[in-house]
PDB file of N, CA and C in Angstrom:
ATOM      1  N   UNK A   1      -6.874  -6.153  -9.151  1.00  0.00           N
ATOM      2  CA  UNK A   1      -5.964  -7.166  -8.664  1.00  0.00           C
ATOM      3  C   UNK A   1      -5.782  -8.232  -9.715  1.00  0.00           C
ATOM      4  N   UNK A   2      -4.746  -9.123  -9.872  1.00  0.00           N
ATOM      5  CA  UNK A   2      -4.272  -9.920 -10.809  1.00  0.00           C
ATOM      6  C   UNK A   2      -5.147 -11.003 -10.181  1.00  0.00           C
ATOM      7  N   UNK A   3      -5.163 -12.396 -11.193  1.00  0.00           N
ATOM      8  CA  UNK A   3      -6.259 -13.184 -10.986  1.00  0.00           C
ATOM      9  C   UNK A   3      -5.121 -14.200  -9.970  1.00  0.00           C
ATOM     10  N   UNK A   4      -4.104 -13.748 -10.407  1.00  0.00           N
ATOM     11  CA  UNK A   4      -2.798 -14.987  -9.155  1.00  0.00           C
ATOM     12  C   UNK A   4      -2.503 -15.615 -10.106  1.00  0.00           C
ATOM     13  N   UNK A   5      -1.548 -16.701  -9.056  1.00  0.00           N
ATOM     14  CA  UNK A   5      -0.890 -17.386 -10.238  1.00  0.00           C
ATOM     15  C   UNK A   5      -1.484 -19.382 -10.233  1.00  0.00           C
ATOM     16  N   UNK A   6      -1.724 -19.369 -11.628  1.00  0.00           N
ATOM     17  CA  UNK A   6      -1.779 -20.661 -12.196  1.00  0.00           C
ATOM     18  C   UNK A   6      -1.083 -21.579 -11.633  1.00  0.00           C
ATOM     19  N   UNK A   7      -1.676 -22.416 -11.091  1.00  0.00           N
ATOM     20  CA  UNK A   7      -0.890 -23.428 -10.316  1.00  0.00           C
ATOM     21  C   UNK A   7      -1.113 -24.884 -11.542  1.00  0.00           C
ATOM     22  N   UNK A   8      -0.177 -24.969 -12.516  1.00  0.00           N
ATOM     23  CA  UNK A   8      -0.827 -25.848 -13.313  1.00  0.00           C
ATOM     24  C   UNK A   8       0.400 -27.380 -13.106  1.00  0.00           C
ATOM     25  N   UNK A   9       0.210 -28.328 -13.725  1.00  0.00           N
ATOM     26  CA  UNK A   9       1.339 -29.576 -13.207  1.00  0.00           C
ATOM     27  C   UNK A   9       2.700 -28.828 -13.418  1.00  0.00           C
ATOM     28  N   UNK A  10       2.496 -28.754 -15.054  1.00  0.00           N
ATOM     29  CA  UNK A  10       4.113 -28.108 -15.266  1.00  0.00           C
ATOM     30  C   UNK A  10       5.106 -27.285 -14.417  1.00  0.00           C
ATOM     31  N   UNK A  11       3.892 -26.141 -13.871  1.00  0.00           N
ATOM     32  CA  UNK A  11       4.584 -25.156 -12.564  1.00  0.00           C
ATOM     33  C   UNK A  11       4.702 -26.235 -11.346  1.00  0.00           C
ATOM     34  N   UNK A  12       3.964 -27.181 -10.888  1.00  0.00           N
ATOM     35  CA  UNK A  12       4.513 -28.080  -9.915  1.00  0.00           C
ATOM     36  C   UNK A  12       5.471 -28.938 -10.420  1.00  0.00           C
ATOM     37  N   UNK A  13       5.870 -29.223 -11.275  1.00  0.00           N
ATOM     38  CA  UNK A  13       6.909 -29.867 -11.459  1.00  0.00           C
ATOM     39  C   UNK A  13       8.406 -29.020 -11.444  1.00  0.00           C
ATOM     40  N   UNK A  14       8.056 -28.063 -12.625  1.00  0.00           N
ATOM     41  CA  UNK A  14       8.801 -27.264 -12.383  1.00  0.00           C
ATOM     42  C   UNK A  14       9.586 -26.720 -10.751  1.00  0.00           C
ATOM     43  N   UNK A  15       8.382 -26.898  -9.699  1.00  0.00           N
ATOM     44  CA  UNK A  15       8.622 -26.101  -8.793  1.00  0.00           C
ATOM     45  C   UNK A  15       9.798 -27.458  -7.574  1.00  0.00           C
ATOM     46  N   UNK A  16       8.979 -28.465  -8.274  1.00  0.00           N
ATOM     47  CA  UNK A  16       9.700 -29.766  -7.177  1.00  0.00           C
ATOM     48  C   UNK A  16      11.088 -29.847  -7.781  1.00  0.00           C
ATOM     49  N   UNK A  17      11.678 -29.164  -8.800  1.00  0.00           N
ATOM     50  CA  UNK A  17      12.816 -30.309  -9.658  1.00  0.00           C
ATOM     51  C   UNK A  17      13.549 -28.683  -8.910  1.00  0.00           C
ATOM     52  N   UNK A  18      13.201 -27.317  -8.582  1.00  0.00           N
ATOM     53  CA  UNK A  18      14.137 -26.231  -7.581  1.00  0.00           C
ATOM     54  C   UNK A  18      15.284 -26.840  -7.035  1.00  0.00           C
ATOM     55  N   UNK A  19      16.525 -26.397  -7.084  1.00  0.00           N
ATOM     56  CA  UNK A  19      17.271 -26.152  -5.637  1.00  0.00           C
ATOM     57  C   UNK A  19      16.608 -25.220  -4.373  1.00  0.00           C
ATOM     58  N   UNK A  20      17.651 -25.122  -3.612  1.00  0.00           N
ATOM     59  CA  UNK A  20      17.119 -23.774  -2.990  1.00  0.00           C
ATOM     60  C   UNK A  20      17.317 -22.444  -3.469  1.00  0.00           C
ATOM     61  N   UNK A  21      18.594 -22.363  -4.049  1.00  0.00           N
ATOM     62  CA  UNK A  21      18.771 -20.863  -4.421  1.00  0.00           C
ATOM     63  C   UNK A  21      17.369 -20.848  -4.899  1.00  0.00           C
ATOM     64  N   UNK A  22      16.858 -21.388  -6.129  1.00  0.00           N
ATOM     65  CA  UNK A  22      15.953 -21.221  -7.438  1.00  0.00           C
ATOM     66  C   UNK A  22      14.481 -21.079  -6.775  1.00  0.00           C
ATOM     67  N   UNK A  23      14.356 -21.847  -5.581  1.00  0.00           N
ATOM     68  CA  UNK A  23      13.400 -21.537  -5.114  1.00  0.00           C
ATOM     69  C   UNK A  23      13.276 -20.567  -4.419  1.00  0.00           C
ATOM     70  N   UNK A  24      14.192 -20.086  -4.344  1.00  0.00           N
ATOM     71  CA  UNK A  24      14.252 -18.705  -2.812  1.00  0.00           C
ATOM     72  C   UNK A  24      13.724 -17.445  -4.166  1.00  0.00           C
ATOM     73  N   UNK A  25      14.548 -17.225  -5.021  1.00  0.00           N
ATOM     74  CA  UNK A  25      14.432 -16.275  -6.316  1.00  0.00           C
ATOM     75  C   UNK A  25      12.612 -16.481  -6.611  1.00  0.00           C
ATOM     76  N   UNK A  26      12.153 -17.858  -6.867  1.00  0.00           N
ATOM     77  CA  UNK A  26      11.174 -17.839  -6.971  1.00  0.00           C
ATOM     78  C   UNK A  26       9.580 -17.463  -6.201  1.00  0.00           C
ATOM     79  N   UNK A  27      10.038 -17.459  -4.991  1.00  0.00           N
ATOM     80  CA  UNK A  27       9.338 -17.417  -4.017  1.00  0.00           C
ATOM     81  C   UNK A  27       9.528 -16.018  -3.197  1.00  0.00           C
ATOM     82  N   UNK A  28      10.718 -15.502  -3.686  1.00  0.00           N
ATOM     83  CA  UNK A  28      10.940 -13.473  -3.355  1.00  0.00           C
ATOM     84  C   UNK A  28       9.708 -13.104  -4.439  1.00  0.00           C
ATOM     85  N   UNK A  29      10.024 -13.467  -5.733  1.00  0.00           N
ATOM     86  CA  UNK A  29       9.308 -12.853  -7.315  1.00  0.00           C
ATOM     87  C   UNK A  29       7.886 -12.946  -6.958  1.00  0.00           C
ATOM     88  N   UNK A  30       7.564 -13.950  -6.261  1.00  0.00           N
ATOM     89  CA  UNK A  30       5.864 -14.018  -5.462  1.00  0.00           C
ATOM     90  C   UNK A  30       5.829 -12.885  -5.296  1.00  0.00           C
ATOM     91  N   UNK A  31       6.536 -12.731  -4.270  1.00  0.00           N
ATOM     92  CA  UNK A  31       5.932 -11.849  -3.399  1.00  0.00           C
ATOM     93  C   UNK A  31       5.895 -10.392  -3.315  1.00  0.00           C
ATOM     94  N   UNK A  32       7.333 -10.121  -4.231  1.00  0.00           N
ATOM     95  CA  UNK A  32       7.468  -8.777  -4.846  1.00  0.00           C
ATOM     96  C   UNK A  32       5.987  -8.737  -5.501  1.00  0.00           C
ATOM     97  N   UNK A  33       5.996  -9.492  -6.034  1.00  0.00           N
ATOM     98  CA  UNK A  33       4.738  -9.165  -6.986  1.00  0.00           C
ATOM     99  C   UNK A  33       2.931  -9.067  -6.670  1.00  0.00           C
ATOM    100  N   UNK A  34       3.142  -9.652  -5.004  1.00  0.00           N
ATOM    101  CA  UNK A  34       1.940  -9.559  -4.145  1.00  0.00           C
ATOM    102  C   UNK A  34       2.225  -7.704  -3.861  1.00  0.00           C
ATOM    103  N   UNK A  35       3.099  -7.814  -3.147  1.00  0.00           N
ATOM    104  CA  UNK A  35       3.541  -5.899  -2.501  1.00  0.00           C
ATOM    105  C   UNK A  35       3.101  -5.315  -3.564  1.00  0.00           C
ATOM    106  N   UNK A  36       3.537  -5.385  -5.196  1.00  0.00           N
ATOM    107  CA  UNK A  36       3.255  -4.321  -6.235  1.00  0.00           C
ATOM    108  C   UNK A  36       1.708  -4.434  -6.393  1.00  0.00           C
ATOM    109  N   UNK A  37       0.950  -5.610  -6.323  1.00  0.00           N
ATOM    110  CA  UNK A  37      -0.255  -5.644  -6.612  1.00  0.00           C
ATOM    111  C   UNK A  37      -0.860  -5.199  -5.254  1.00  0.00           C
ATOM    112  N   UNK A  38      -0.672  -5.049  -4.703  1.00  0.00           N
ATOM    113  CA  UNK A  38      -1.093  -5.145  -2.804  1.00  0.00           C
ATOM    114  C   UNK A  38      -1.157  -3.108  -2.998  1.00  0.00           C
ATOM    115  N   UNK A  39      -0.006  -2.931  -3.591  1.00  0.00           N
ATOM    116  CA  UNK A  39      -0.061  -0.842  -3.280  1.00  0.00           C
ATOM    117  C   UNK A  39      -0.272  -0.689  -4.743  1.00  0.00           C
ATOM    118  N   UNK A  40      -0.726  -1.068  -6.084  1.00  0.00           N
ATOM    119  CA  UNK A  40      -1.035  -0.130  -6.445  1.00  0.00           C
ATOM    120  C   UNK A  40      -2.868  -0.378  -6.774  1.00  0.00           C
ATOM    121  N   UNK A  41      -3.289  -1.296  -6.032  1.00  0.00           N
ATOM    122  CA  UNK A  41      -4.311  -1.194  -5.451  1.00  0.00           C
ATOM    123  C   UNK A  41      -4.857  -1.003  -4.127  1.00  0.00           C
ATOM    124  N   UNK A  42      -4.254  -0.536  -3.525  1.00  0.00           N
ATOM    125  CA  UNK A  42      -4.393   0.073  -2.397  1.00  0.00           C
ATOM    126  C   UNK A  42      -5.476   1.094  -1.932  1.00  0.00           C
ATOM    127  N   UNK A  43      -6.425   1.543  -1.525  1.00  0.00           N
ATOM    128  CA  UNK A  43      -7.709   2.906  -1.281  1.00  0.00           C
ATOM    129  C   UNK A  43      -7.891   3.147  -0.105  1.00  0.00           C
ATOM    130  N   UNK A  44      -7.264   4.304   0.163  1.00  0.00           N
ATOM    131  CA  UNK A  44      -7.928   4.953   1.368  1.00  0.00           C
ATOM    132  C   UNK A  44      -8.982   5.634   1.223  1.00  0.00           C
ATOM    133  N   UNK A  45     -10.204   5.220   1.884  1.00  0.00           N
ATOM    134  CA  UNK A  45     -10.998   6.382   1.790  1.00  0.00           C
ATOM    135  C   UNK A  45     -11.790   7.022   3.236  1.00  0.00           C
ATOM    136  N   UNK A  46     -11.498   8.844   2.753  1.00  0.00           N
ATOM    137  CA  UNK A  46     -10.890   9.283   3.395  1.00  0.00           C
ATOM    138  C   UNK A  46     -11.778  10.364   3.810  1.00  0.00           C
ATOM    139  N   UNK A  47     -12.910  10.677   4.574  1.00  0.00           N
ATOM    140  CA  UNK A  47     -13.675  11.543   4.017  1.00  0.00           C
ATOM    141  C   UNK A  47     -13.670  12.974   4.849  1.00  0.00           C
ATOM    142  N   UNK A  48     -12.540  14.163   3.817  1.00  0.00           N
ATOM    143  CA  UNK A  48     -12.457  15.239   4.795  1.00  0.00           C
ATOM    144  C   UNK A  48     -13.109  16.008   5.265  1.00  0.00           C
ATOM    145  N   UNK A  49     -14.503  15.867   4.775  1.00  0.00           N
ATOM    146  CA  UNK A  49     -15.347  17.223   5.411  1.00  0.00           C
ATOM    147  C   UNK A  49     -15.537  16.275   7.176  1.00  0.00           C
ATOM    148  N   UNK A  50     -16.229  15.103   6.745  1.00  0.00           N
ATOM    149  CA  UNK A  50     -16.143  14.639   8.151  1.00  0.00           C
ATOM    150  C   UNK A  50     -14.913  14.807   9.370  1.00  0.00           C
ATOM    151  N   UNK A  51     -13.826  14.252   8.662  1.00  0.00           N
ATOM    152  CA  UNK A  51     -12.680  14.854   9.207  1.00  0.00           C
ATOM    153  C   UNK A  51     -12.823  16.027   9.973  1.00  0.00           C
ATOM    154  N   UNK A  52     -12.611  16.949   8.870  1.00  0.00           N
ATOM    155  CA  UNK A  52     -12.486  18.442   9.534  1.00  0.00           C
ATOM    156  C   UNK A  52     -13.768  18.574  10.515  1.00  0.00           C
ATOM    157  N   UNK A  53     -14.958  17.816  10.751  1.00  0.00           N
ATOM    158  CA  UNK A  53     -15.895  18.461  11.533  1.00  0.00           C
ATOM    159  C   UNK A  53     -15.544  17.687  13.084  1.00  0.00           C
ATOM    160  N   UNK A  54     -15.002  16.367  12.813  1.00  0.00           N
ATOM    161  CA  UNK A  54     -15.037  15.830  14.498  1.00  0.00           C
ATOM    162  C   UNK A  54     -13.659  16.830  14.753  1.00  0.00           C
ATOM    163  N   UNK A  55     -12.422  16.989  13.716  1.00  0.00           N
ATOM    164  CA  UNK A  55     -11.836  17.730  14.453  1.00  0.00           C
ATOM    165  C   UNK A  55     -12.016  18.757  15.292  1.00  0.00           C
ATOM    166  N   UNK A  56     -12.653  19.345  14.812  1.00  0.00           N
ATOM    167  CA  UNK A  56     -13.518  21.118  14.658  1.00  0.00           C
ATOM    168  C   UNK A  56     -14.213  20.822  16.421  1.00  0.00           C
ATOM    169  N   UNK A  57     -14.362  19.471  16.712  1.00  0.00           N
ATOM    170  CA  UNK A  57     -14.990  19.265  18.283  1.00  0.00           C
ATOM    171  C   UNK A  57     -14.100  19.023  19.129  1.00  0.00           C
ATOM    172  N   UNK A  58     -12.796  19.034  19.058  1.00  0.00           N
ATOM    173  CA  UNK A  58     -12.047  19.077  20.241  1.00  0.00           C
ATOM    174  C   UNK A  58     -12.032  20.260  20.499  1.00  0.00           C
ATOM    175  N   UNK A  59     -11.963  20.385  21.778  1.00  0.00           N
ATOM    176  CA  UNK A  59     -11.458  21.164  22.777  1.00  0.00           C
ATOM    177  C   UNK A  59     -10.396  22.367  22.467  1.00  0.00           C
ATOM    178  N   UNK A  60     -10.263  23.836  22.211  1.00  0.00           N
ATOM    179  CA  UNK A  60      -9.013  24.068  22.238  1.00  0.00           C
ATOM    180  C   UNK A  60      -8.500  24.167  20.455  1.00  0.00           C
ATOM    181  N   UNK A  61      -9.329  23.337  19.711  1.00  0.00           N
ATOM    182  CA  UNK A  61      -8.817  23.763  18.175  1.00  0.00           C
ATOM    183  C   UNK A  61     -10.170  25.109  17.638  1.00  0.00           C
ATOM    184  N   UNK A  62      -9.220  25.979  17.529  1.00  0.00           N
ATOM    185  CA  UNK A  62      -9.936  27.069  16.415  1.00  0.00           C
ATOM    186  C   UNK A  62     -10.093  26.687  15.081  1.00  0.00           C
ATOM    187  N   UNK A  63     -10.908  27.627  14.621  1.00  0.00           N
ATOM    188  CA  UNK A  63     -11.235  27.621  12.964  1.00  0.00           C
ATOM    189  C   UNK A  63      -9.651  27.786  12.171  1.00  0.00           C
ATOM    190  N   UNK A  64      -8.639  29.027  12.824  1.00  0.00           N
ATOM    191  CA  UNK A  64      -7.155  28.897  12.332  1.00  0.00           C
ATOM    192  C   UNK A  64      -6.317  27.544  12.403  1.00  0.00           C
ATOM    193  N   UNK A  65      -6.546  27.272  13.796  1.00  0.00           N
ATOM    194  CA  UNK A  65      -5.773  25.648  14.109  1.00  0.00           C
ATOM    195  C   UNK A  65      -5.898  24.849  13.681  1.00  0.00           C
ATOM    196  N   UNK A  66      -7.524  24.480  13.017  1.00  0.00           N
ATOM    197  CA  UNK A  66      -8.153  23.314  12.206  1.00  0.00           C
ATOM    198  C   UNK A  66      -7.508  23.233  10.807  1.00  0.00           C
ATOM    199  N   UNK A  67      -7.544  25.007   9.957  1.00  0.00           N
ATOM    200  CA  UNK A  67      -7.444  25.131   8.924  1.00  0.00           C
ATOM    201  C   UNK A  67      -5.711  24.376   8.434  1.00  0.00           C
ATOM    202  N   UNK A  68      -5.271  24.859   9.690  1.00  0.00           N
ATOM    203  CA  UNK A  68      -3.758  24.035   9.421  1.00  0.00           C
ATOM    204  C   UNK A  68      -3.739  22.818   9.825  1.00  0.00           C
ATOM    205  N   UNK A  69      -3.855  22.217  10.351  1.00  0.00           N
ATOM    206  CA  UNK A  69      -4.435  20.793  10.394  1.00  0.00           C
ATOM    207  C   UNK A  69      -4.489  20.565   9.465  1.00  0.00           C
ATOM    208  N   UNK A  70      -5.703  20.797   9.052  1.00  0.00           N
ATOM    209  CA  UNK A  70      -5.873  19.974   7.709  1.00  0.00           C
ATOM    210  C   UNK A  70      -5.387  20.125   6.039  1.00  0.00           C
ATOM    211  N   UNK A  71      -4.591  21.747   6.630  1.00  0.00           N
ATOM    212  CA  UNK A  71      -3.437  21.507   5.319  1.00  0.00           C
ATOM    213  C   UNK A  71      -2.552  20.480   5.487  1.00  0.00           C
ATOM    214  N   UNK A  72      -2.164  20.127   6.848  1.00  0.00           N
ATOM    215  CA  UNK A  72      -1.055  19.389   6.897  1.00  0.00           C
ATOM    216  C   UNK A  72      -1.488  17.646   6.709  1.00  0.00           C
ATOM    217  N   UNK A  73      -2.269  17.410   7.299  1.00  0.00           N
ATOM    218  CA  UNK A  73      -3.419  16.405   6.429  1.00  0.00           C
ATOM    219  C   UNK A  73      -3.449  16.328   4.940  1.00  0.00           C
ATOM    220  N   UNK A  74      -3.489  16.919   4.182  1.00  0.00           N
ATOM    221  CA  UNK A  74      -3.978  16.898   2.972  1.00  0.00           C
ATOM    222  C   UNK A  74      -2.399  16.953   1.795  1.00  0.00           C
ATOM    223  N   UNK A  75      -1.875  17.660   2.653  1.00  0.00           N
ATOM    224  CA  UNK A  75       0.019  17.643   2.237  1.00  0.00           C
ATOM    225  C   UNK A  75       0.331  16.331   2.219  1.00  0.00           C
ATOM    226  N   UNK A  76       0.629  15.398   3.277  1.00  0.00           N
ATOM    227  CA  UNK A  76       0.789  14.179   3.671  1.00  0.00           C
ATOM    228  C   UNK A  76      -0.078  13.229   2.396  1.00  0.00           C
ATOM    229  N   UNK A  77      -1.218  13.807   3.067  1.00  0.00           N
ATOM    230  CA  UNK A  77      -1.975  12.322   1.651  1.00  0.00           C
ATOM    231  C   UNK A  77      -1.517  12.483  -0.058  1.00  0.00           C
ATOM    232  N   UNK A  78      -1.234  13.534  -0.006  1.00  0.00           N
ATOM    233  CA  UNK A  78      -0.699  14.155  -1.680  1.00  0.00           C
ATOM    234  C   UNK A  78       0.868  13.389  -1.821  1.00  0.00           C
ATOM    235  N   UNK A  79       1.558  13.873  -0.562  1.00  0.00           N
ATOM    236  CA  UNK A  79       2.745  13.194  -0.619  1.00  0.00           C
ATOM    237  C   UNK A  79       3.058  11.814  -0.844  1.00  0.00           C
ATOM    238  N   UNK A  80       1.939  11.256  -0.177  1.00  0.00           N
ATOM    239  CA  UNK A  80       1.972   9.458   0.670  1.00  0.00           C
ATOM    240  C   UNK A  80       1.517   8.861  -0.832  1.00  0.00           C
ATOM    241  N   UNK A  81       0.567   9.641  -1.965  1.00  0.00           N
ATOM    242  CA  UNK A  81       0.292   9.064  -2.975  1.00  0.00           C
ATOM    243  C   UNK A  81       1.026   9.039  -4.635  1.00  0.00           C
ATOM    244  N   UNK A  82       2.172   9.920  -4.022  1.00  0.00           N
ATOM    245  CA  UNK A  82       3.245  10.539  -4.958  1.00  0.00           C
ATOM    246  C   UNK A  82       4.473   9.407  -5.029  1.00  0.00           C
ATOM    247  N   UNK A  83       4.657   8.968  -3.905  1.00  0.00           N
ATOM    248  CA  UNK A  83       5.693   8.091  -3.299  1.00  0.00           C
ATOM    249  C   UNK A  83       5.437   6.810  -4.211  1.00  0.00           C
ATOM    250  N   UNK A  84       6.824   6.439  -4.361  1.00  0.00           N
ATOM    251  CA  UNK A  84       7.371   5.127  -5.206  1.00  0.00           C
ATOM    252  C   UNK A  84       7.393   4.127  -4.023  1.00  0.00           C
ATOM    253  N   UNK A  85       7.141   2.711  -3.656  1.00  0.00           N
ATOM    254  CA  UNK A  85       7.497   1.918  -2.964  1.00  0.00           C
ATOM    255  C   UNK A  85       9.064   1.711  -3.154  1.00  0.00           C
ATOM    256  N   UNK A  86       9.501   1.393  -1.930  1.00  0.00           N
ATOM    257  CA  UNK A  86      11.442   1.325  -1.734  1.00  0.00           C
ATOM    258  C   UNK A  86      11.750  -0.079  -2.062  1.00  0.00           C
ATOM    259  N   UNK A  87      12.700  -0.467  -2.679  1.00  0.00           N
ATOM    260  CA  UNK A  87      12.936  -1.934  -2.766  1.00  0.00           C
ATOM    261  C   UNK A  87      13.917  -2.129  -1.403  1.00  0.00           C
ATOM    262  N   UNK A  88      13.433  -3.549  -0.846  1.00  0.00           N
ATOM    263  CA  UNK A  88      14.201  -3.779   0.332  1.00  0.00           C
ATOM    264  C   UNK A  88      15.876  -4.047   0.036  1.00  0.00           C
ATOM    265  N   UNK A  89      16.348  -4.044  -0.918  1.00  0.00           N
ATOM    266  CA  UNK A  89      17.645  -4.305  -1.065  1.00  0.00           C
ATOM    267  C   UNK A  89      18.297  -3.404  -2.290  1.00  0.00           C
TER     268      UNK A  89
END
């Protein structure tokens, strides 16, 4: 994670002498920049053998049913970590 941002006089001055447009631009650029730091540090952790074993205790799932399960599990997380974040505009 980034250490944030420097809040030093100059940036408060800077920040009081804004319109609004300038502050709105400034205060999106935050935050874009929280979201980028926010997902590409992001960790799931995820642990599939456990997974696959509470699954493996319901009711009604076979050793075949599980096995797809958890391809489709494991598709998804491959996918979900492949993925670009969308810009809102």
């Amino acid at each position: 994670m980034s250490n944030g941002i420097q809040f030093t006089r100059d940036l408060y001055r800077k920040i009081k002498s804004m319109n609004r447009d300038e502050m709105e631009r400034t205060v999106n650029n935050i935050y874009e920049m929280g979201v980028k730091d926010a997902l590409e540090n992001a960790v799931i952790d995820l642990d599939m053998d456990k997974l696959r074993t509470e699954l493996g205790t319901v009711s009604g799932i076979g050793e075949k049913r599980l096995e797809q399960i958890m391809e489709i599990i494991q598709r998804n997380i491959a996918e979900a970590d492949n993925k670009e974040p969308k810009p809102d505009k």
